[in-house]
N, C-alpha and C. Protein backbone atom coordinates (compact mmCIF):
# COMPACT_ATOMS: atom_id res chain seq x y z
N UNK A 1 -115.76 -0.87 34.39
CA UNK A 1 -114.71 -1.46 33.58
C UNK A 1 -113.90 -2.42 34.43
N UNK A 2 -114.14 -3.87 34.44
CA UNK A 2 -113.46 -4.66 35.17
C UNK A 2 -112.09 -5.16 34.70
N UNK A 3 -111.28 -4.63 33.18
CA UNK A 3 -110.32 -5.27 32.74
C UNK A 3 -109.78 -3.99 32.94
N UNK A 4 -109.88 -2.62 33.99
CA UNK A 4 -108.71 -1.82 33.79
C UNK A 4 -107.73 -1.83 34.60
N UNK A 5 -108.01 -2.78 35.56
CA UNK A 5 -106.08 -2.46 35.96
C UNK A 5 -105.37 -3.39 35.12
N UNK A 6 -105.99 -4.05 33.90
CA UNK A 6 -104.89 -5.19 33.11
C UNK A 6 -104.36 -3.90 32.16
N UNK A 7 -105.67 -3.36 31.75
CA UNK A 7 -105.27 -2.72 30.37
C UNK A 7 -104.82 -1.44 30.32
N UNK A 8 -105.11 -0.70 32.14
CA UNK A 8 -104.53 0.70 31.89
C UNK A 8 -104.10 0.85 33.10
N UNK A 9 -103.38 1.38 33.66
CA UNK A 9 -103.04 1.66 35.27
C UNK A 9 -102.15 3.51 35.02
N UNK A 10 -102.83 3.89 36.57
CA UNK A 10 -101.79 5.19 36.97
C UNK A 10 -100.69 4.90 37.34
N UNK A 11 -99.68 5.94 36.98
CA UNK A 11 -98.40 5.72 37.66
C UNK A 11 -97.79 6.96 37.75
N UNK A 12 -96.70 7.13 38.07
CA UNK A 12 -95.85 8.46 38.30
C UNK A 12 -95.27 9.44 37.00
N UNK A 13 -95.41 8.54 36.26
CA UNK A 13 -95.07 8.65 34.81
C UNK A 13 -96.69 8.84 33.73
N UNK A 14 -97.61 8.79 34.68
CA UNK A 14 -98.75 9.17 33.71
C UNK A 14 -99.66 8.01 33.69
N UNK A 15 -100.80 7.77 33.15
CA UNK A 15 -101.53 6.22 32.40
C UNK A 15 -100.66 5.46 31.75
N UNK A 16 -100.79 4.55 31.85
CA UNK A 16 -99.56 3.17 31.37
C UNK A 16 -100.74 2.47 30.70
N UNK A 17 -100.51 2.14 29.40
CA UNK A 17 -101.76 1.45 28.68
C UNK A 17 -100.87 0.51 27.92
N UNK A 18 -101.78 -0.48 27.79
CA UNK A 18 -101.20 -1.93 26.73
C UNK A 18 -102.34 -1.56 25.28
N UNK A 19 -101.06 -1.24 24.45
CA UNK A 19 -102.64 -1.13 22.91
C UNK A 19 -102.22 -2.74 22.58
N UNK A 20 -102.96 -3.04 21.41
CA UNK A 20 -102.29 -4.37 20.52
C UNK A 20 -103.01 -2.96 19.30
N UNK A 21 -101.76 -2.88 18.01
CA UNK A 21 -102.18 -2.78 16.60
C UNK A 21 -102.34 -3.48 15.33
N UNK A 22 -103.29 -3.15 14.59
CA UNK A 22 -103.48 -3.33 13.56
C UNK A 22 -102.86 -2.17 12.31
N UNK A 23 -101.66 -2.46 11.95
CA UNK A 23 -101.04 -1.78 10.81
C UNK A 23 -101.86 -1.47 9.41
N UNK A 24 -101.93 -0.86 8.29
CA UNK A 24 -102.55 -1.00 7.33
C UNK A 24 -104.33 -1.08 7.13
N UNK A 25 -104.58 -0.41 7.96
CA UNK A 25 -105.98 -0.40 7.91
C UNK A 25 -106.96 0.85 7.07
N UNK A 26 -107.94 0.54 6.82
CA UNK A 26 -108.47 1.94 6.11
C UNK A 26 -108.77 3.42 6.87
N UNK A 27 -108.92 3.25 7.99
CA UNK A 27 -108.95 4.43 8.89
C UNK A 27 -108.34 4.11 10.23
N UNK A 28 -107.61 4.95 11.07
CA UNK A 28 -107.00 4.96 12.05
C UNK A 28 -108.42 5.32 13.40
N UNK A 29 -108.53 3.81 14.00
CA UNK A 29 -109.52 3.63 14.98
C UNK A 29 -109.16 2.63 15.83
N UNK A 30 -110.45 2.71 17.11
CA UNK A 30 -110.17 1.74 18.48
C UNK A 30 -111.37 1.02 18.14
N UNK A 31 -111.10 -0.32 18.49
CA UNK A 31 -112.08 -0.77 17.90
C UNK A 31 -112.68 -2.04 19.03
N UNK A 32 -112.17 -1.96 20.13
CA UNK A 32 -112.54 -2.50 21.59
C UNK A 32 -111.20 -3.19 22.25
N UNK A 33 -111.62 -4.25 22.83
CA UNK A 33 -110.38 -4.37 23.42
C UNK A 33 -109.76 -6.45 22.94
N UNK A 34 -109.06 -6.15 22.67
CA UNK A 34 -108.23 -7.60 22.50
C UNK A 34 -107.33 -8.43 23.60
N UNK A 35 -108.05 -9.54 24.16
CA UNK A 35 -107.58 -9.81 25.29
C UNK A 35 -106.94 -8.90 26.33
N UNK A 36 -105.73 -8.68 27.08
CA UNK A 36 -105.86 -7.34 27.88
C UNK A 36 -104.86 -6.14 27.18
N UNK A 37 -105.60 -5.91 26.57
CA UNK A 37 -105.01 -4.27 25.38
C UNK A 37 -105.97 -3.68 25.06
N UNK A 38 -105.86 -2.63 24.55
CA UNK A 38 -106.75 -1.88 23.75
C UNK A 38 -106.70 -2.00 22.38
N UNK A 39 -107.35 -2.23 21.45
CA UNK A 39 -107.30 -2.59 19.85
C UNK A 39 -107.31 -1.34 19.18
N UNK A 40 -106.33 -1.07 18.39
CA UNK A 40 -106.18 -0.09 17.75
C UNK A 40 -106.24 -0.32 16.43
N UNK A 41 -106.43 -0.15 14.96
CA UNK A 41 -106.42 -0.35 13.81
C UNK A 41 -105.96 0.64 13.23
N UNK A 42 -104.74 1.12 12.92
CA UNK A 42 -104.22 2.29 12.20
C UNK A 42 -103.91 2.62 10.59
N UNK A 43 -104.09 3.69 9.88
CA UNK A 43 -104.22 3.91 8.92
C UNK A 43 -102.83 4.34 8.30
N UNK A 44 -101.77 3.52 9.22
CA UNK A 44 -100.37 3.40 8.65
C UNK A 44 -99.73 2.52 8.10
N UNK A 45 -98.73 2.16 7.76
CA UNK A 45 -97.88 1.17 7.38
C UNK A 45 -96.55 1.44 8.48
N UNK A 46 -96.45 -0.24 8.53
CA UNK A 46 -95.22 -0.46 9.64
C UNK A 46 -93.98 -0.44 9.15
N UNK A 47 -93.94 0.81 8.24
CA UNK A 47 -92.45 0.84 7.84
C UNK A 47 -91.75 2.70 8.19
N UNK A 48 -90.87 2.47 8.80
CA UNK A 48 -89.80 3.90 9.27
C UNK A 48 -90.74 4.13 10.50
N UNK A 49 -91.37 3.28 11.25
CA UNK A 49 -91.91 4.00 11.98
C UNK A 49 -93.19 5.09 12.02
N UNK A 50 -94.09 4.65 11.16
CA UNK A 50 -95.29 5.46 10.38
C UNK A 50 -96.70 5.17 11.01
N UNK A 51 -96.12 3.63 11.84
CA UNK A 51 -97.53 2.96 12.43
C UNK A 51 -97.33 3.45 14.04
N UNK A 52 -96.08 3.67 14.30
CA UNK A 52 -95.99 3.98 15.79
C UNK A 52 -95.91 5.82 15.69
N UNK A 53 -95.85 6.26 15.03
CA UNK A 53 -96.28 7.87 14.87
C UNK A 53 -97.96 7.82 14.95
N UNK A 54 -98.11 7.38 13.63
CA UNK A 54 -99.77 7.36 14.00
C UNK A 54 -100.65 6.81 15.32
N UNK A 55 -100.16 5.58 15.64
CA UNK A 55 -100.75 5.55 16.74
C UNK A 55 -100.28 6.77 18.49
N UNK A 56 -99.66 7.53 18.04
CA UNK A 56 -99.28 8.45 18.85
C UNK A 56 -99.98 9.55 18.64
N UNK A 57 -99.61 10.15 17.04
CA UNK A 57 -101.04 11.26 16.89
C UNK A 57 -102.34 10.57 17.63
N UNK A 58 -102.91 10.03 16.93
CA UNK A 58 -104.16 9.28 17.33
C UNK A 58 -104.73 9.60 19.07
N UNK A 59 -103.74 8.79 20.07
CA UNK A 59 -103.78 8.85 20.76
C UNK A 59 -103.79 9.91 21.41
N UNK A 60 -103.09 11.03 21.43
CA UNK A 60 -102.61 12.40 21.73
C UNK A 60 -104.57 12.72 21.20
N UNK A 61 -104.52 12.98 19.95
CA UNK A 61 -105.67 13.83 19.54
C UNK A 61 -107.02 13.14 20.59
N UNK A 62 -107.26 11.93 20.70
CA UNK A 62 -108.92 11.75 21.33
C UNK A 62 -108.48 12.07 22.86
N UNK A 63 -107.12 12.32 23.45
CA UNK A 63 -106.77 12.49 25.23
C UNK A 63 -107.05 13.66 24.93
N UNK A 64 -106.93 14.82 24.10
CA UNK A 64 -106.60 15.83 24.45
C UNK A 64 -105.14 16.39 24.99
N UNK A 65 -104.33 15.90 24.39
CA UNK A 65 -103.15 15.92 25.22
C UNK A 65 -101.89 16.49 23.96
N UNK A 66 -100.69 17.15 23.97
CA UNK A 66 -99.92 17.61 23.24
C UNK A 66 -99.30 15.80 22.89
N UNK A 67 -98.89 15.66 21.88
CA UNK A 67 -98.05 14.53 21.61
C UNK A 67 -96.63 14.49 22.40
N UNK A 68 -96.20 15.35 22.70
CA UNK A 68 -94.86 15.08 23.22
C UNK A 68 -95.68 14.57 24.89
N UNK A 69 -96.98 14.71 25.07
CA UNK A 69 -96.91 13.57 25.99
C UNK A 69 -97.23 12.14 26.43
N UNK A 70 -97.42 11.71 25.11
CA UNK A 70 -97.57 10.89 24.68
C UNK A 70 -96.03 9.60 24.08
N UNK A 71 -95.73 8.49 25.25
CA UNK A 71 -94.30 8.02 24.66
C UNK A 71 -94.74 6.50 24.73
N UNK A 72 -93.73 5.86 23.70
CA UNK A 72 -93.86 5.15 23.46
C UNK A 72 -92.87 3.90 24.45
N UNK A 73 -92.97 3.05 25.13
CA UNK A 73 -92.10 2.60 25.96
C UNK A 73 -91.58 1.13 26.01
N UNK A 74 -92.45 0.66 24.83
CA UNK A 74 -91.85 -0.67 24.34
C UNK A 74 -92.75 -1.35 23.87
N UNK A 75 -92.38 -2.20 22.92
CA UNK A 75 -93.12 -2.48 21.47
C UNK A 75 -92.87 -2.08 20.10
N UNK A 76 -92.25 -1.10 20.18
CA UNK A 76 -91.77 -0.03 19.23
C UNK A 76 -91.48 -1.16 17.63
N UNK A 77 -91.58 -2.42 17.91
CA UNK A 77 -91.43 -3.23 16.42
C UNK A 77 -92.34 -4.20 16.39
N UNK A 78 -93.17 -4.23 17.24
CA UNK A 78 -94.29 -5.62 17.31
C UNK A 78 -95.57 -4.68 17.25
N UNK A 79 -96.55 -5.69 17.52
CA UNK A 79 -97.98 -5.07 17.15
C UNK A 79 -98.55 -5.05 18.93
N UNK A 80 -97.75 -5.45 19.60
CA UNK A 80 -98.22 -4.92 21.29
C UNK A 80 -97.51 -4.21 22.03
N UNK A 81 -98.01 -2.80 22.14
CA UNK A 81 -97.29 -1.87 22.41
C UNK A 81 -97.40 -1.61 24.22
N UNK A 82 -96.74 -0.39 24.42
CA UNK A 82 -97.02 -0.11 26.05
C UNK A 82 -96.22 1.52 25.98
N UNK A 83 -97.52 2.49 26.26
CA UNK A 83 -97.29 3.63 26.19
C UNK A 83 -97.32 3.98 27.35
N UNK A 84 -96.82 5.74 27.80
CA UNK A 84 -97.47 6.53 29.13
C UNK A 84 -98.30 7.80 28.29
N UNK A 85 -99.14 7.96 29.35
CA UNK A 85 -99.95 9.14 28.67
C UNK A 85 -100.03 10.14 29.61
N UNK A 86 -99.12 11.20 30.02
CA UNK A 86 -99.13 12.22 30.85
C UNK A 86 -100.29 12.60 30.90
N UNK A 87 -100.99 13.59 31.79
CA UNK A 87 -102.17 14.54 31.91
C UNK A 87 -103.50 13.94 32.02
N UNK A 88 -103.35 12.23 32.00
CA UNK A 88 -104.98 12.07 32.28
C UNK A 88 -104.88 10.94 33.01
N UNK A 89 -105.90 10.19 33.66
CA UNK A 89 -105.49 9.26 34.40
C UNK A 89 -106.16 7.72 33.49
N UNK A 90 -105.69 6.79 34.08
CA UNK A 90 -106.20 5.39 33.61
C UNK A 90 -107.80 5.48 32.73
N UNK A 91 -108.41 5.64 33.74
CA UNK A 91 -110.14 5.32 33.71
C UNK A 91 -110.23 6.20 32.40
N UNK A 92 -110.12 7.67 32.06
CA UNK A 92 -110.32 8.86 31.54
C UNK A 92 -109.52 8.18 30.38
N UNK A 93 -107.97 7.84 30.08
CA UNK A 93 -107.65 7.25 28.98
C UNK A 93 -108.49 6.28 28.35
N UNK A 94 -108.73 5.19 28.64
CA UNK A 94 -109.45 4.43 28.31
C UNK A 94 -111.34 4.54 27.66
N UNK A 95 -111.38 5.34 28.89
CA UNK A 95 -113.15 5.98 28.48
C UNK A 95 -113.06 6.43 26.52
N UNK A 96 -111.95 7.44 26.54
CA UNK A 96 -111.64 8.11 26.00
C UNK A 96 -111.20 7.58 24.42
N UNK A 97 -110.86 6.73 24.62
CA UNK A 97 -110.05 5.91 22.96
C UNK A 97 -111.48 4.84 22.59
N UNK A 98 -112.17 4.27 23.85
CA UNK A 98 -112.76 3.25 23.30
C UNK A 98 -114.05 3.74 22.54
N UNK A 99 -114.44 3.10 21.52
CA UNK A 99 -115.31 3.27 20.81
C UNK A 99 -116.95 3.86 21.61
N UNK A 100 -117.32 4.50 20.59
CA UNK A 100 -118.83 5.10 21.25
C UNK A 100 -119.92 3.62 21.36
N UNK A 101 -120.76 3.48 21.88
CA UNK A 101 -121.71 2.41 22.35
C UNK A 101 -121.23 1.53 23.13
């Protein structure tokens, strides 16, 4: 994976990942990567905060990881986000969300 120190890095605070989302979609999926992010397509709407929950379940459920370790750290109103993901590292996040093949 030659785009992961753009798109995911370790830190003290956990994996630091750049998603970009897609709001309103028919199923909540990763769907490769969009310039240096990870592409997410979620099966929310960007209203009260419904698209940045889901993409948190989401995320939490394919790490294996409880959601409370899972935070959101800015982006919180645009479609390019920047999370930490306690308990796993860069490479393992990433392996992990991106699509099978």
């Amino acid at each position: 994976m030659d785009s992961l120190p753009v798109i995911a890095r370790d830190s003290e605070r956990g994996a630091l990942l750049t998603v970009y989302v897609q709001p309103r979609s028919s199923r909540t999926e990763c769907v490769g990567i969009h310039g240096d992010a990870v592409k997410i397509r979620l099966a929310a709407r960007p209203i009260d905060g419904a698209a940045n929950d889901e993409l948190i379940r989401f995320v939490a459920e394919r790490c294996a990881v409880p959601r409370a370790n899972v935070q959101l750290h800015a982006g919180a109103t645009g479609r390019r986000k920047r999370l930490s993901v306690r308990g796993v590292t860069a490479e393992s996040l990433v392996a992990r969300l991106m699509p099978e093949g």
